[in-house]
Protein backbone atom coordinates (compact mmCIF):
# COMPACT_ATOMS: atom_id res chain seq x y z
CA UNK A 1 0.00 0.00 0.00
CA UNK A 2 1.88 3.28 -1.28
CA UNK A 3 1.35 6.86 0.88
CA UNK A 4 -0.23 9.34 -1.02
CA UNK A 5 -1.16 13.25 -0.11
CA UNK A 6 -4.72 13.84 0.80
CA UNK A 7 -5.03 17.02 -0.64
CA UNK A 8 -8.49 17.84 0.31
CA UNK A 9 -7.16 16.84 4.20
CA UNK A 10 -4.32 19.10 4.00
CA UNK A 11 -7.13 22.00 2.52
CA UNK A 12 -9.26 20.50 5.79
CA UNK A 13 -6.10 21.42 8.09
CA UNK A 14 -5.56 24.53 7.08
CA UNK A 15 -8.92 25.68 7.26
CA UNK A 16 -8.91 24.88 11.08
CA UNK A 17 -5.17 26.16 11.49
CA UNK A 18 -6.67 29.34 9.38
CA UNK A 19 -9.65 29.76 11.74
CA UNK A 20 -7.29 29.24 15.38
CA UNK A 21 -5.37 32.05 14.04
CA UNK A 22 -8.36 34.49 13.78
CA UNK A 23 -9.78 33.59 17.17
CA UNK A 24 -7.25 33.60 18.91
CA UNK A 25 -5.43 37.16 18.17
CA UNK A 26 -8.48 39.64 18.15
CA UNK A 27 -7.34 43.23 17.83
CA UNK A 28 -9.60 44.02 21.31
CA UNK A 29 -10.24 41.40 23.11
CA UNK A 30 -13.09 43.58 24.61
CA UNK A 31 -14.74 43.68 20.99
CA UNK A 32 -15.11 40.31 19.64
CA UNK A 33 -18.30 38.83 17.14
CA UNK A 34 -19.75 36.72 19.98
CA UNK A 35 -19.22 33.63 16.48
CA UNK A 36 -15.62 34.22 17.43
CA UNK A 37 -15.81 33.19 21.02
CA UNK A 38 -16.15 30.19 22.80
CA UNK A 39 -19.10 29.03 24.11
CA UNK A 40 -19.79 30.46 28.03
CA UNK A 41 -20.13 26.85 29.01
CA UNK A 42 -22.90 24.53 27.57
CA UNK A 43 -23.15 25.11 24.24
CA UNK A 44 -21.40 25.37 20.46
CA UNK A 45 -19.99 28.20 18.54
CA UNK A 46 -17.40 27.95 15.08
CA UNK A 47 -14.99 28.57 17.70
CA UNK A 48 -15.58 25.60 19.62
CA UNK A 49 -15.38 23.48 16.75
CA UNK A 50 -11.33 24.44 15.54
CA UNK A 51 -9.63 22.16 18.46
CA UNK A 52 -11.62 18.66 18.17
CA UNK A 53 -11.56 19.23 14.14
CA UNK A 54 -7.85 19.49 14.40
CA UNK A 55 -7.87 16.31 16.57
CA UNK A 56 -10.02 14.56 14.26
CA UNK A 57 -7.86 15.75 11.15
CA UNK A 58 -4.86 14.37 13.09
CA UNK A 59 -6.61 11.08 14.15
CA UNK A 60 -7.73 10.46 10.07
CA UNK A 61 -3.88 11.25 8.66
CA UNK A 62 -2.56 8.15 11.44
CA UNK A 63 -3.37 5.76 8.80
CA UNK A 64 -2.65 7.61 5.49
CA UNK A 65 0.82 8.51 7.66
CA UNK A 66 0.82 4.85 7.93
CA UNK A 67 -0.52 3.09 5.59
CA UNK A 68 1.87 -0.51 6.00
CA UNK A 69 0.20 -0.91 9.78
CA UNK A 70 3.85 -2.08 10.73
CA UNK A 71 3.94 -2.39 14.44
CA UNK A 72 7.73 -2.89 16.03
CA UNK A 73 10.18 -1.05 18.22
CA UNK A 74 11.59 1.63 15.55
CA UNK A 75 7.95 3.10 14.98
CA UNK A 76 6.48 3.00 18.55
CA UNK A 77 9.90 4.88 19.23
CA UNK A 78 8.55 6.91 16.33
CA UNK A 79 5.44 8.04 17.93
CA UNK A 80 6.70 8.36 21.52
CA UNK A 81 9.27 10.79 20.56
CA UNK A 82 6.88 12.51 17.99
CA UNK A 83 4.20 12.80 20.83
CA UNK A 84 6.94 14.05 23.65
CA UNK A 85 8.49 16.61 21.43
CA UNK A 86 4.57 17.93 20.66
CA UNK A 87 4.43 17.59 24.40
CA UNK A 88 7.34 20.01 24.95
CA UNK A 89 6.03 22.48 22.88
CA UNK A 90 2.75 22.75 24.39
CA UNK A 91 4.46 23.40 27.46
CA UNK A 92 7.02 25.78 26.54
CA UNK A 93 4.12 28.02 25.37
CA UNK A 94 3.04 28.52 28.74
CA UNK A 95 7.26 28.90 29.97
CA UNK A 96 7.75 32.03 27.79
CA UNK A 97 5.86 34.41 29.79
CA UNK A 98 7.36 32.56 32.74
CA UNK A 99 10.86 32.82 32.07
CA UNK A 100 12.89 35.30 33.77
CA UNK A 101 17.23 36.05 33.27
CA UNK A 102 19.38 37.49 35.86
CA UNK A 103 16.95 40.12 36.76
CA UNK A 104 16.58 41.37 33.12
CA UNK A 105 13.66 43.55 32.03
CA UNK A 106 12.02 45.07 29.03
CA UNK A 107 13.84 44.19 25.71
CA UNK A 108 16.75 42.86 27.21
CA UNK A 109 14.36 40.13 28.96
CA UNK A 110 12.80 39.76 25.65
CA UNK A 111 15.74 38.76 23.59
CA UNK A 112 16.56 36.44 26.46
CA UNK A 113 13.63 35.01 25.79
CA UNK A 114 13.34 34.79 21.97
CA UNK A 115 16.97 33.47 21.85
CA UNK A 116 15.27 30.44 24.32
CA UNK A 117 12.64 30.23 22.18
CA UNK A 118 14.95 29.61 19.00
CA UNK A 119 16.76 27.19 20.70
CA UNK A 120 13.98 25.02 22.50
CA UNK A 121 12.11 24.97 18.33
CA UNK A 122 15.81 23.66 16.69
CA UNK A 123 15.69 21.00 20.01
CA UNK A 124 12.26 19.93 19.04
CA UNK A 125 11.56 20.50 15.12
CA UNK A 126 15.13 20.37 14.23
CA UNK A 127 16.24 17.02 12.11
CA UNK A 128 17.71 14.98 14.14
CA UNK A 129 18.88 11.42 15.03
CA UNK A 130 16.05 9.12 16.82
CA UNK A 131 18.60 8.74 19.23
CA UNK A 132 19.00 12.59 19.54
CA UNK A 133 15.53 13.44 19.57
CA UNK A 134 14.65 10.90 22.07
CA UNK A 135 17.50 12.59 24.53
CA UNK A 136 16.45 16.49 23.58
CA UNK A 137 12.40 15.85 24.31
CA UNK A 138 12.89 13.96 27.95
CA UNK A 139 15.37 16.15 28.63
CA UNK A 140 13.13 19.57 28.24
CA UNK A 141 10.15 17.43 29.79
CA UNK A 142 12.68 16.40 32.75
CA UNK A 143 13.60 20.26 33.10
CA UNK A 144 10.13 21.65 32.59
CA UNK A 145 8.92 19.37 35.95
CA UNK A 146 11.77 20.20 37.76
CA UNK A 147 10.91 23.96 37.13
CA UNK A 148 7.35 23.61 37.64
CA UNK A 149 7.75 21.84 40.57
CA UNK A 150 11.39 23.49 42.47
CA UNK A 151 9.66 26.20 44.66
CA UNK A 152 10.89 28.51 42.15
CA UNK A 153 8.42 31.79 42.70
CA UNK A 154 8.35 32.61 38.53
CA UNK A 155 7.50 29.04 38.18
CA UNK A 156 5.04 28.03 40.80
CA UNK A 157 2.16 28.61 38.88
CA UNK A 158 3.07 27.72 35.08
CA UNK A 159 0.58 25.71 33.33
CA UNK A 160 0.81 22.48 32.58
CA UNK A 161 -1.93 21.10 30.55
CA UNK A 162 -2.88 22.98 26.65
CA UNK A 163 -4.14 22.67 23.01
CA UNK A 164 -0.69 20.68 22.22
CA UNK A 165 -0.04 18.50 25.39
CA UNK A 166 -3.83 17.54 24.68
CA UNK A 167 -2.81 16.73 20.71
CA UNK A 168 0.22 14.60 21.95
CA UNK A 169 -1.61 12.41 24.40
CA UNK A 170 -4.47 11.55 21.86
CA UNK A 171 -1.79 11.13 18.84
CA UNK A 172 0.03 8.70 21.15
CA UNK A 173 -2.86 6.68 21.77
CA UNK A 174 -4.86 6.90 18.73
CA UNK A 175 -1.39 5.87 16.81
CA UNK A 176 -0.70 2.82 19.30
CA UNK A 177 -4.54 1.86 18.87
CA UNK A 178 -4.21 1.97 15.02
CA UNK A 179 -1.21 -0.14 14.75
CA UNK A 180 -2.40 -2.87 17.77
CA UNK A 181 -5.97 -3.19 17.69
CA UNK A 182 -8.72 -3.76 15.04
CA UNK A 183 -11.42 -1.35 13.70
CA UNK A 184 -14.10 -3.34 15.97
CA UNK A 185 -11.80 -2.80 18.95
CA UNK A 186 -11.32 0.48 18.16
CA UNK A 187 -15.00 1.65 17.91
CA UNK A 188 -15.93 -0.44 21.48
CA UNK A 189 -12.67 1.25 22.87
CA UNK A 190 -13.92 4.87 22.06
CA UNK A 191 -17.70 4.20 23.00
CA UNK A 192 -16.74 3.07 26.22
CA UNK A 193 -14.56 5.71 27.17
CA UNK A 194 -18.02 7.79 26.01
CA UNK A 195 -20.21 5.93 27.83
CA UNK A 196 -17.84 6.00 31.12
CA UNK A 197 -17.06 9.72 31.08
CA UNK A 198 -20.87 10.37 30.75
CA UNK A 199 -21.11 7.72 33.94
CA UNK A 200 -18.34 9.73 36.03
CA UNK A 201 -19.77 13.21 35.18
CA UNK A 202 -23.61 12.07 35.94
CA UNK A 203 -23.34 9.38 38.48
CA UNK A 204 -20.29 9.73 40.84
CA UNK A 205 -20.54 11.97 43.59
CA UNK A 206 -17.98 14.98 43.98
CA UNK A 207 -15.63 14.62 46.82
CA UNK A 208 -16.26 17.44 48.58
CA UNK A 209 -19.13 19.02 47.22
CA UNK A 210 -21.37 16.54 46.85
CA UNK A 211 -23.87 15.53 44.11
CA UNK A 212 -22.79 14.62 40.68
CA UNK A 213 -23.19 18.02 38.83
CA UNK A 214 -21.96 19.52 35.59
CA UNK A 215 -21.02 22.80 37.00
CA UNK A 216 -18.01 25.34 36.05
CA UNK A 217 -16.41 24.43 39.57
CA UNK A 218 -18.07 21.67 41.06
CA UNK A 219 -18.17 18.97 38.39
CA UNK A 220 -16.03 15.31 39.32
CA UNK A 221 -13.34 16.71 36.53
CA UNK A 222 -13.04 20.43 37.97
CA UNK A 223 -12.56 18.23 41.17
CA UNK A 224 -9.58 16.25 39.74
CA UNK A 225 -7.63 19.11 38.04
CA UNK A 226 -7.78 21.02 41.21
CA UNK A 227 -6.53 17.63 43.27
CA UNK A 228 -3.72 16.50 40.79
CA UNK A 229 -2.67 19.81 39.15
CA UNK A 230 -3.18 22.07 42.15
CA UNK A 231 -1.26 25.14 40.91
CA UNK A 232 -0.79 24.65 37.01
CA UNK A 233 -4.07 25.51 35.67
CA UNK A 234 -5.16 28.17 33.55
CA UNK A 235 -5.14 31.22 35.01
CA UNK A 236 -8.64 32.16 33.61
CA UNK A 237 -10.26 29.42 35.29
CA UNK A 238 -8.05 29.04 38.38
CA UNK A 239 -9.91 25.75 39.79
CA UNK A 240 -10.23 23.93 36.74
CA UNK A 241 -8.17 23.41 33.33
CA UNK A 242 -10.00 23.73 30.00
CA UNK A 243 -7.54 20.80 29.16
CA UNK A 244 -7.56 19.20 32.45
CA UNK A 245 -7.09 15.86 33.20
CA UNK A 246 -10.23 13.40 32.92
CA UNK A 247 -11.69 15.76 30.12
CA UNK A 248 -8.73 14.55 28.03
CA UNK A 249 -10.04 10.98 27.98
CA UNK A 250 -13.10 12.03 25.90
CA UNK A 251 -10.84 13.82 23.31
CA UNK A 252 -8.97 11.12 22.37
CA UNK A 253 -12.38 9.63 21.26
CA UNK A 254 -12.49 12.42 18.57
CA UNK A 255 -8.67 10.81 17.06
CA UNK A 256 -10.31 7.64 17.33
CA UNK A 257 -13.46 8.69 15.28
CA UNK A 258 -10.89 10.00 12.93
CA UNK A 259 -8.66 7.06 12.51
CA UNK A 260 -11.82 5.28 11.53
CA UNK A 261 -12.47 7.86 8.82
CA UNK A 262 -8.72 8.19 7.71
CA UNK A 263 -9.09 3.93 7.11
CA UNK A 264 -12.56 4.26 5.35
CA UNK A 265 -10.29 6.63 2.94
CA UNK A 266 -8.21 3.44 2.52
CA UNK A 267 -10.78 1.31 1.26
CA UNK A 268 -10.55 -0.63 -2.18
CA UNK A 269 -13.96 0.80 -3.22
CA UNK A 270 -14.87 4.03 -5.42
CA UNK A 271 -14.10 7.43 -4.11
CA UNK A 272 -17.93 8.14 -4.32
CA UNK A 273 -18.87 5.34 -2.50
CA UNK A 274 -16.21 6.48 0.39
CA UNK A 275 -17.73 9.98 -0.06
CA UNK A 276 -21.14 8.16 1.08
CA UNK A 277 -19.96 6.55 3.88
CA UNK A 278 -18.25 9.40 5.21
CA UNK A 279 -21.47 11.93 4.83
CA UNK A 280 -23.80 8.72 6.71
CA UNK A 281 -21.41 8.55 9.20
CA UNK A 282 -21.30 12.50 9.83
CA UNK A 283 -24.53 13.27 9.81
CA UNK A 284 -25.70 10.28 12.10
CA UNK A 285 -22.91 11.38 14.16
CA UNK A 286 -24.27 14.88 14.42
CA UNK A 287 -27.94 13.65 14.94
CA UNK A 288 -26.31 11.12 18.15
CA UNK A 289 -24.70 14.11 19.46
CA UNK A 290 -27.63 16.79 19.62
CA UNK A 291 -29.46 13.75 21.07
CA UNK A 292 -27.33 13.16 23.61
CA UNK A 293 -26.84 16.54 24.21
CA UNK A 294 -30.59 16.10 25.77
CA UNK A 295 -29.32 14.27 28.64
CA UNK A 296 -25.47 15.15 28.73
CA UNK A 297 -25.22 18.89 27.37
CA UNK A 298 -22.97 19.45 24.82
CA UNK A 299 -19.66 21.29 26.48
CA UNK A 300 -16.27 22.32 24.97
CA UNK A 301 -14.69 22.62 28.50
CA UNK A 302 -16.01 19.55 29.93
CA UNK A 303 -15.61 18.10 26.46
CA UNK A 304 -19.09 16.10 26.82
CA UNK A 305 -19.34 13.18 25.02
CA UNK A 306 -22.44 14.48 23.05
CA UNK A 307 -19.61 17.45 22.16
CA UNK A 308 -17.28 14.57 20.83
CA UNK A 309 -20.63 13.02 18.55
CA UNK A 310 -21.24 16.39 17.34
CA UNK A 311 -18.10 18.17 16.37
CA UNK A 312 -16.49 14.90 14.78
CA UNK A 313 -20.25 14.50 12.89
CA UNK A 314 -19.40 18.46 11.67
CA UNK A 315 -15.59 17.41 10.71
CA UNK A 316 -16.55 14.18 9.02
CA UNK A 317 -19.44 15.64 6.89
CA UNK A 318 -16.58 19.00 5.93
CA UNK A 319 -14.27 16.10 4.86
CA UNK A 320 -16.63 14.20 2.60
CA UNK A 321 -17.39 17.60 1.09
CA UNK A 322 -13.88 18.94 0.43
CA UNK A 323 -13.01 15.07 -0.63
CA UNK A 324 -15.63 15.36 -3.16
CA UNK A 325 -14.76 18.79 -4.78
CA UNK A 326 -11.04 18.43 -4.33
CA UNK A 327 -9.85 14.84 -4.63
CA UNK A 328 -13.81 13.69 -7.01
CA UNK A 329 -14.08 16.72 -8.88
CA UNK A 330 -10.51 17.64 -9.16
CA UNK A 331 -11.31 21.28 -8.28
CA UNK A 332 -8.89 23.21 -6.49
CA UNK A 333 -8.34 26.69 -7.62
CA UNK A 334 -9.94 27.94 -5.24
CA UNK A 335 -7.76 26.16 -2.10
CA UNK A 336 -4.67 27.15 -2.73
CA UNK A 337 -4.28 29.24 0.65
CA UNK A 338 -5.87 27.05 2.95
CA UNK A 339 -3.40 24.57 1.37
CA UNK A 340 -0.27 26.49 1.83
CA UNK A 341 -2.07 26.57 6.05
CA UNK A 342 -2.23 22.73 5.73
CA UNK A 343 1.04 21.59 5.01
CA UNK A 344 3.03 23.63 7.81
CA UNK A 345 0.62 23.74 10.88
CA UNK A 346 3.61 23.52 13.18
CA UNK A 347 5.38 26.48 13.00
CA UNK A 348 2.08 28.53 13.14
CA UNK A 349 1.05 26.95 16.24
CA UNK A 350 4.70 27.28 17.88
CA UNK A 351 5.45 30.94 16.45
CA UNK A 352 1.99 32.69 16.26
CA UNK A 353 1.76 32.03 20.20
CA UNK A 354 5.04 33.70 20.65
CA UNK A 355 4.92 36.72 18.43
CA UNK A 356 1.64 38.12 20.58
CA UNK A 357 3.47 37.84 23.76
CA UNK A 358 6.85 39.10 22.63
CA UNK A 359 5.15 42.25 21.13
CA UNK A 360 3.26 42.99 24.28
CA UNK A 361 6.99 43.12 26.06
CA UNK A 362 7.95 45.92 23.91
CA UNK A 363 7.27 49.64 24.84
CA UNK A 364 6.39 52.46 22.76
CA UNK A 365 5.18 55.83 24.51
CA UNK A 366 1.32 56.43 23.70
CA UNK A 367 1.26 59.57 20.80
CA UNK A 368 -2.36 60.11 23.18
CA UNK A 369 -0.46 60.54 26.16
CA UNK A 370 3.50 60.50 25.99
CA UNK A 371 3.19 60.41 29.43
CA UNK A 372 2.60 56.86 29.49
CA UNK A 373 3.68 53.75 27.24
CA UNK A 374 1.83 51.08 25.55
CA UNK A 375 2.95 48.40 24.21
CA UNK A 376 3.97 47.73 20.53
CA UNK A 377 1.07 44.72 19.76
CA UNK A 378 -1.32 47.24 21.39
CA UNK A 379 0.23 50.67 19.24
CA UNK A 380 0.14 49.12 15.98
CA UNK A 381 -3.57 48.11 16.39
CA UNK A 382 -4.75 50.97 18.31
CA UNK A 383 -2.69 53.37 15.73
CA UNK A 384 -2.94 50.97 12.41
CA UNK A 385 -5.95 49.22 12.16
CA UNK A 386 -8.54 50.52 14.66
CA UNK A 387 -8.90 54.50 13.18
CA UNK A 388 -10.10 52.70 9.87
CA UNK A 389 -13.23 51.27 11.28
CA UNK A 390 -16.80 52.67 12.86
CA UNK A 391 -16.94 49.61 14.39
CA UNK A 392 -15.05 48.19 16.96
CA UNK A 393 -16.31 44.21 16.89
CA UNK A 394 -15.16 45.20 12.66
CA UNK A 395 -11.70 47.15 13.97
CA UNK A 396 -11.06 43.61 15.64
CA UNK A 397 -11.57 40.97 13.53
CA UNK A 398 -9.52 43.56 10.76
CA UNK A 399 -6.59 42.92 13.16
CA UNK A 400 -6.71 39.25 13.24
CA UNK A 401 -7.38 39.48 9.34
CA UNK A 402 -4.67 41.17 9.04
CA UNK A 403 -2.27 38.86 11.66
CA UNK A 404 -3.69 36.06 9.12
CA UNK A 405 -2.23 37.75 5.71
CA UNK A 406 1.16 38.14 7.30
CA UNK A 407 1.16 34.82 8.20
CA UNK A 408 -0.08 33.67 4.55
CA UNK A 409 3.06 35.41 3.38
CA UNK A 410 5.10 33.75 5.52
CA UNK A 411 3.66 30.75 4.54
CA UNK A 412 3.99 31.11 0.94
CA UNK A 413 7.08 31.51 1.20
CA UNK A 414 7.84 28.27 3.04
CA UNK A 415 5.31 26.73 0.47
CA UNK A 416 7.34 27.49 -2.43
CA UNK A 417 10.81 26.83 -1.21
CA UNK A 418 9.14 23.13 0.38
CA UNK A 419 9.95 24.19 3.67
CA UNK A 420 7.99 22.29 6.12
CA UNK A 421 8.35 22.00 9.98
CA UNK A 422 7.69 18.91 11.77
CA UNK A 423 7.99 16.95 14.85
């Protein structure tokens, strides 16, 4: 069985890699199109669907990455170090703020950082040796524990769960599944972990607090994030992690639903026939999921099972669609950008989280007021972008439109010179 590019996938990927950009660097933060949010807590917006459609999209390429189903030491060292060095990444996103250098300050503190930065990216996307690799990604994990953990003021409270860390635990396992179990395995596997989460959420009392409940701080997983990573949540939530602990078992469900797609896509049948069985699976995936949403509401932060049904419905039925205009029809004029997205999702997740936070570090003195500084991320939009627009919501999305076309250069660039980044 030879491996062969999924274009309309790759389109898929950089549609959701496209959309993560936009919501998550608003010009004003304060003036957002409610689409463009997350949900408050039960509930579904576009915004809600980028994460578990990237999951899914990573669970379907498993076995088009794989297409032999060759299980032996070499390629379960493959995926471990793959899955540590996404790992690392994830966490090292939530370091950089952290990270402080004999006392530095300002820009000084800044470089300090970036030159970090540079070298913890080469460490983890650079080309190495398996041996190599294997060293470099424990090693960071081994130092990013002892940090987290040492007492150390700065570090005390650094996050430890996150989009990535969530990406490499459900890669790991959804890879490991693929090349060890069968489909019918597969499919009991992720309905039981459904079926169980829905159990532990519903049914099992909350140390504590009490009855089972489905609250923002009271609910069985809220309980176990603030037991087990007492400390190292996110700061926004304080007693609970969006990608906490038990809510991660759920998620990997969405790789699994997506591994079973990515091996329909290997069938010896017609591509329109595959098209079928991808749009009946979708949609009775999406019909399950706002059914079950009835009795287990559907919840990006307590990533309800009904949520898993749903979005992975939503993802399956956009992938029989793009499959059929793309790899059916043979049209793709009009994908070319959300291609050049697809094919380097990497270096967009590792560098667009660290260009916001660098720019914020650097001060410029506000032409308003020169009195008083602002900083450069919140100058250029307050100065460049905003004075264009009546509307603020407008003014906003404008700055993450335009965040998006630098990036598209960027990427073009790295498009056209094959220049891809990987773990």
């Amino acid at each position: 069985m030879t491996r062969e590019r999924l274009i309309s996938l790759d389109v898929f990927r950089g549609l959701t890699i496209l959309l993560m950009t936009i919501v998550n660097n608003p010009g004003d933060w304060g003036n957002v199109y409610p689409p463009l949010l997350h949900a408050d807590w039960h509930g579904c917006t576009p915004t809600d669907l980028v994460f578990p459609f990237f999951i899914f999209i990573m669970g379907v390429a498993v076995p088009l990455a794989m297409p032999e189903k060759r299980y032996d030491s070499t390629t379960f060292n493959k995926i471990l170090v793959r899955s540590l060095r996404m790992l690392c990444l994830g966490i090292f996103f939530n370091f950089f703020s952290k990270i402080q250098l004999f006392g530095l300050e300002g820009v000084p503190l800044l470089i300090g950082r970036l030159v970090i930065t540079v070298a913890v990216g080469y460490a983890l996307m650079g080309n190495f040796s398996s041996k190599i690799k294997n060293i470099l990604a424990f090693s960071i994990l081994f130092i990013y524990l002892i940090l987290a953990y040492s007492g150390i003021e700065a570090y005390q409270d650094v996050r430890l769960p996150g989009v990535l860390q969530r990406i490499a635990i459900v890669y790991f396992v959804v890879s490991l599944l693929y090349l060890k179990t069968t489909k019918k395995t597969q499919i009991i596997t992720g309905a039981a972990i459904l079926l169980g989460y829905w159990a532990v959420m519903t049914l099992l009392p909350v140390p504590g607090i009490g009855e089972a409940n489905l609250g923002k701080a009271t609910n069985f997983a809220s309980w176990l994030d603030s037991l087990l990573l007492k400390g190292h949540m996110y700061s926004g939530t304080i007693t609970w992690d969006p990608e906490g602990i038990l809510s991660t078992l759920p998620s990997i469900v969405n790789g699994i639903i997506g591994l079973l797609i990515g091996q329909i896509l290997q069938l010896q049948i017609s591509k329109t026939e595959i098209v079928k069985k991808m749009a009946i699976t979708g949609i009775a995936l999406i019909i399950g999921g706002l059914l079950w949403n009835f009795a287990f509401p559907i919840n990006k932060s307590l990533w309800t099972s009904s949520y898993v049904l749903y979005t992975t419905g939503l993802a399956t039925t956009c992938l029989a669609f793009l499959y059929y205009i793309i790899d059916i029809a043979n049209y793709k004029k009009g994908f070319k950008l959300f291609l050049i997205w697809g094919v380097n999702p990497m270096i967009v997740f590792f560098a667009s989280q660290i260009i916001p936070q660098s720019l914020v570090m650097i001060p410029v003195t506000d032409p308003n007021n020169p009195a008083q500084q602002t900083n450069l991320l919140d100058y250029l939009y307050r100065f460049g972008i905003a004075p264009f627009f009546s509307n603020p919501m407008t003014a906003s999305l404008a700055g993450a439109l335009v965040y998006v076309a630098i990036w598209s250069f960027i990427l073009w660039i790295f498009y056209k010179n094959k220049q891809i980044f990987k773990v």
